[in-house]
Protein backbone atom coordinates (compact mmCIF):
# COMPACT_ATOMS: atom_id res chain seq x y z
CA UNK A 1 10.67 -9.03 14.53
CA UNK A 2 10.16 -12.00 12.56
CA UNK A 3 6.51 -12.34 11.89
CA UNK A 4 6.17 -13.67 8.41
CA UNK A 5 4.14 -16.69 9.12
CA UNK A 6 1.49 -15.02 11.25
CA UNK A 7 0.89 -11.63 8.97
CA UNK A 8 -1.26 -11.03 6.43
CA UNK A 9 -1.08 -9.95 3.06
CA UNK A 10 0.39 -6.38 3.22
CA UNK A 11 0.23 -3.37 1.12
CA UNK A 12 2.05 -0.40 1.81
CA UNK A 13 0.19 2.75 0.06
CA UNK A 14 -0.37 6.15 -0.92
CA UNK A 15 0.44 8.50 -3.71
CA UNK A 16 3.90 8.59 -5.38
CA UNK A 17 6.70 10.44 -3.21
CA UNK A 18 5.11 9.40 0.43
CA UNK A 19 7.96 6.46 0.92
CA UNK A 20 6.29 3.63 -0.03
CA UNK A 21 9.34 1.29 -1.48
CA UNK A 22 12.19 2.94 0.93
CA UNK A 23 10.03 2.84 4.17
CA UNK A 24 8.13 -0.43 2.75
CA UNK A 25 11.82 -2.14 2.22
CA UNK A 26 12.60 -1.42 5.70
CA UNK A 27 9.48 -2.82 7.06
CA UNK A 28 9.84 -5.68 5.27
CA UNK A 29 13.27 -6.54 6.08
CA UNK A 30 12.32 -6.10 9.93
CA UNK A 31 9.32 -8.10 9.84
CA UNK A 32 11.44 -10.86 7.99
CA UNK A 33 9.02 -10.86 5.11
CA UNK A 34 9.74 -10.11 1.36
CA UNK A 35 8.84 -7.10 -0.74
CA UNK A 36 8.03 -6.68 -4.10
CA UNK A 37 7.66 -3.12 -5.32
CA UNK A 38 4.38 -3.22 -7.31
CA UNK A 39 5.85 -0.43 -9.56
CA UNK A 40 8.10 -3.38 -10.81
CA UNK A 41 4.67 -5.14 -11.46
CA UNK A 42 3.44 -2.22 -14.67
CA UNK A 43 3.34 -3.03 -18.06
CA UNK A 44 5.88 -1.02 -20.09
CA UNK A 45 3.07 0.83 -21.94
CA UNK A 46 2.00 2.19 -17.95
CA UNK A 47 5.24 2.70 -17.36
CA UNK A 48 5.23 4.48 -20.61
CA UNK A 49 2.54 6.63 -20.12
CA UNK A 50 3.53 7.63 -16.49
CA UNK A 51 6.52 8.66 -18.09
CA UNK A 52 4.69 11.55 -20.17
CA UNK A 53 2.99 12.60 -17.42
CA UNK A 54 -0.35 10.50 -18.34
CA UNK A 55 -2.44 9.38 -15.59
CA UNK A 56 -3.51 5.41 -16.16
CA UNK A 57 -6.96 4.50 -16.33
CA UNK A 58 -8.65 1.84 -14.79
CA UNK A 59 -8.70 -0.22 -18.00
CA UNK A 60 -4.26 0.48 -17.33
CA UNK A 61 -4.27 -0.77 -13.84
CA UNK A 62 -6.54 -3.78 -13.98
CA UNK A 63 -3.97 -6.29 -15.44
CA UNK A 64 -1.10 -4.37 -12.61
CA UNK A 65 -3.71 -5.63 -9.55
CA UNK A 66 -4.10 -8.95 -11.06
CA UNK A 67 -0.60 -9.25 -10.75
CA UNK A 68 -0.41 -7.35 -7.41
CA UNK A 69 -2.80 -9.87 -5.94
CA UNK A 70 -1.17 -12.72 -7.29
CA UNK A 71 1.86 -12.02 -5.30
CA UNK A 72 -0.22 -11.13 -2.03
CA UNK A 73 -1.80 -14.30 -2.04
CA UNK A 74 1.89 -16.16 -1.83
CA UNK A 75 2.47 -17.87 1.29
CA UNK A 76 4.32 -16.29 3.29
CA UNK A 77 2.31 -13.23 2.08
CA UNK A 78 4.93 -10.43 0.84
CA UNK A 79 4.67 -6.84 1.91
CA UNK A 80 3.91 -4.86 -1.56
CA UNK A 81 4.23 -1.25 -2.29
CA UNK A 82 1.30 -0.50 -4.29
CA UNK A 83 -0.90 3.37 -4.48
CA UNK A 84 -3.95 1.53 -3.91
CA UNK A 85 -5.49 4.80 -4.51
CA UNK A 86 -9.41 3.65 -4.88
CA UNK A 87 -11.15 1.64 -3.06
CA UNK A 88 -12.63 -0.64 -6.30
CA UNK A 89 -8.95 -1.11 -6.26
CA UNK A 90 -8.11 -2.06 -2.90
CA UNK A 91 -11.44 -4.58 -3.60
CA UNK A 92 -9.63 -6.07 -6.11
CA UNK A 93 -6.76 -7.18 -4.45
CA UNK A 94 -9.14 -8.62 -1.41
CA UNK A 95 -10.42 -10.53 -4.33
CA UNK A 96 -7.09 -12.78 -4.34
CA UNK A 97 -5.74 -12.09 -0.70
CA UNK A 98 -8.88 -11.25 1.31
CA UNK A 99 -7.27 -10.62 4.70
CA UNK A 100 -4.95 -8.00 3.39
CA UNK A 101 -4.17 -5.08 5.42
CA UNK A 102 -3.30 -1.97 3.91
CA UNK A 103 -0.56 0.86 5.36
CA UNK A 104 -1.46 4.17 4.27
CA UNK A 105 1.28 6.72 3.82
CA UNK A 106 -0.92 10.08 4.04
CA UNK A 107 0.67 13.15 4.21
CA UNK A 108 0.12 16.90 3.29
CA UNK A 109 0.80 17.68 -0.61
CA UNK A 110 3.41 20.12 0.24
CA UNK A 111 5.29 17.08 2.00
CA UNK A 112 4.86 15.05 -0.80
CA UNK A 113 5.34 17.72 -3.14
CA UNK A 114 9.01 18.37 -1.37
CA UNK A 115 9.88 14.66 -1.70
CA UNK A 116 8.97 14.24 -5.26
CA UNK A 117 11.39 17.06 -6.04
CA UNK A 118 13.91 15.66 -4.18
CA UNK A 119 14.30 12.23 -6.37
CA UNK A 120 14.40 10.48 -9.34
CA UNK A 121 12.21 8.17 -10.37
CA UNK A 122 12.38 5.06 -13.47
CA UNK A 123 8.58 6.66 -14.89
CA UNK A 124 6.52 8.26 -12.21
CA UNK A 125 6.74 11.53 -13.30
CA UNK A 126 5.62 14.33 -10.30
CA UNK A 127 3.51 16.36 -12.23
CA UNK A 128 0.83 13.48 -11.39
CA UNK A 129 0.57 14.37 -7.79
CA UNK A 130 -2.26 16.64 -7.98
CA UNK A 131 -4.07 13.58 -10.50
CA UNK A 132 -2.99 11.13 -7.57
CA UNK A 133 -4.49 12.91 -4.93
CA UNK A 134 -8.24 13.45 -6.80
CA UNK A 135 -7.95 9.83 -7.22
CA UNK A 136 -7.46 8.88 -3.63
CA UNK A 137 -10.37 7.86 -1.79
CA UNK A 138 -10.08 7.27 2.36
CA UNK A 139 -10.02 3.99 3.68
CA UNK A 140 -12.88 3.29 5.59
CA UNK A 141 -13.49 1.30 8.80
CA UNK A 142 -14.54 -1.67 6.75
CA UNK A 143 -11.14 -1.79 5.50
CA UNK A 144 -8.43 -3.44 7.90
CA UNK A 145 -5.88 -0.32 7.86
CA UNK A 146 -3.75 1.90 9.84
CA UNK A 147 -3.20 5.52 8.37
CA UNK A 148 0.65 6.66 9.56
CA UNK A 149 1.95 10.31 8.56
CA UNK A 150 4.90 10.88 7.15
CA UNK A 151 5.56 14.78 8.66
CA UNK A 152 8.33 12.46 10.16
CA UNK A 153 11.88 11.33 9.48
CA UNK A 154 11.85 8.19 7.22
CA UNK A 155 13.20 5.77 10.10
CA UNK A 156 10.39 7.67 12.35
CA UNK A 157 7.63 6.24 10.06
CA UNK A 158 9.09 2.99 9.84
CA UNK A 159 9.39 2.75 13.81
CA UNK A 160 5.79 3.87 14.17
CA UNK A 161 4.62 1.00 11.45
CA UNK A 162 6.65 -1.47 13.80
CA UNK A 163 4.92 -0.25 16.82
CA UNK A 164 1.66 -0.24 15.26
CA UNK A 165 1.13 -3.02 12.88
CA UNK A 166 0.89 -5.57 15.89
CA UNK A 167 -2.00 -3.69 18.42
CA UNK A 168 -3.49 -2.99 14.97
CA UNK A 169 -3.78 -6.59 13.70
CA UNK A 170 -4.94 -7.69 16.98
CA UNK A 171 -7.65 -5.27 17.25
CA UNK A 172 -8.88 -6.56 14.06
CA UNK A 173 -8.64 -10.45 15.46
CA UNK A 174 -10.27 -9.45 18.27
CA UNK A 175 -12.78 -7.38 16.12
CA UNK A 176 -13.24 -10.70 14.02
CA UNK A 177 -13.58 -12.94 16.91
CA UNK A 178 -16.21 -11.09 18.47
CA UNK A 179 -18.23 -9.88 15.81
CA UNK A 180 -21.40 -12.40 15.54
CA UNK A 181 -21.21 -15.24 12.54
CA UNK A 182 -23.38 -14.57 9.83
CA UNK A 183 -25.69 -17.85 10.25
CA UNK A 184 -26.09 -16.25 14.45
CA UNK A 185 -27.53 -12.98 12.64
C-alpha cells in the first residue's frame, strides 16, 4: 500500500511496551512512508532521567515535541512513534502538522506490563508504567484518531491498522467536507 503522498502526518502512540516502534516500523514500511522513532528525538538528559526511573516533566518534553513536530510537518509526512500521552501534547504537535492523525496503542496494564518484562530497552525503564498510565488522557472525538488494542499478535495489530487507517481517514474527509465553514455559521 503505497500511500505516502495522500496521508497525513502520523503518530503512532501509547505508553512504553504497547509496540509503538516494532508495529509502527511495520506500518510504515507498508504504507511506503518513513519512520522516525521519536524516542531517538530525547535529549540525553531525558534519556537520562528515564533511565533512573524519573518521569519527565512537561518543561522535559517541550523541546522533544518541537522536534517531533518538526519532522511531522516534512513532506511526505513520516509516521512517528511518539507516547503522546496528554492531550496539551498532542496540541502541540497540531501546532506544526495540524492534520495529524494519531494511532493509539491501548491495552490493559497487565498486557503492557508482560511486554515490558519481556525486553530491553536503551532508557525507558518499566517501572514508569504505572506514571505513564496517570498521565494518559483519552483522545477525544475532536481529535482525528483510531484506538486499536493490542490483546493481539503483533502482525494482528499491524493488519488491523492497515485495514483501518483508510475507512478512518475518509470518515474524517467526509466529516470535514460536510461539516459547515465557519463564515456559513
Amino acid at each position: 500500500m503505497d500511500l505516502g503522498q495522500t496521508l497525513p502526518p502520523l503518530v503512532i502512540m501509547g505508553v512504553s511496551g504497547t509496540g509503538k516502534t516494532v508495529v509502527g516500523r511495520q506500518v510504515a514500511e507498508a504504507l511506503g512512508v518513513a519512520f522516525i522513532d521519536g524516542d531517538d528525538l530525547h535529549t540525553p538528559e531525558n534519556k537520562a532521567k528515564m533511565a533512573a526511573g524519573i518521569p519527565l516533566t512537561d518543561a522535559d518534553r517541550m523541546p522533544w515535541l518541537a522536534a517531533i513536530a518538526t519532522e511531522l510537518s516534512r513532506r511526505p509526512a513520516p509516521l512517528i512513534a511518539c507516547s503522546a500521552l496528554r492531550r496539551r501534547y498532542r496540541d502541540r504537535l497540531r501546532i506544526d502538522a495540524p492534520s495529524t492523525f494519531f494511532i493509539h496503542l491501548d491495552g490493559p496494564r497487565a498486557v503492557i506490563a508482560d511486554h515490558l518484562a519481556r525486553r530491553a530497552h536503551e532508557f525507558m525503564s518499566p517501572t514508569l508504567l504505572d506514571s505513564q498510565l496517570a498521565t494518559l488522557e483519552a483522545l477525544t472525538p475532536d481529535e482525528a484518531h483510531m484506538v486499536v488494542s493490542i490483546e493481539q499478535s503483533l502482525p494482528a495489530v499491524r493488519q488491523t491498522i492497515l485495514d483501518l487507517l483508510p475507512v478512518e481517514l475518509a470518515r474524517i474527509a467526509l466529516h470535514r467536507r460536510t461539516r459547515p465553514r465557519e463564515e456559513d455559521r
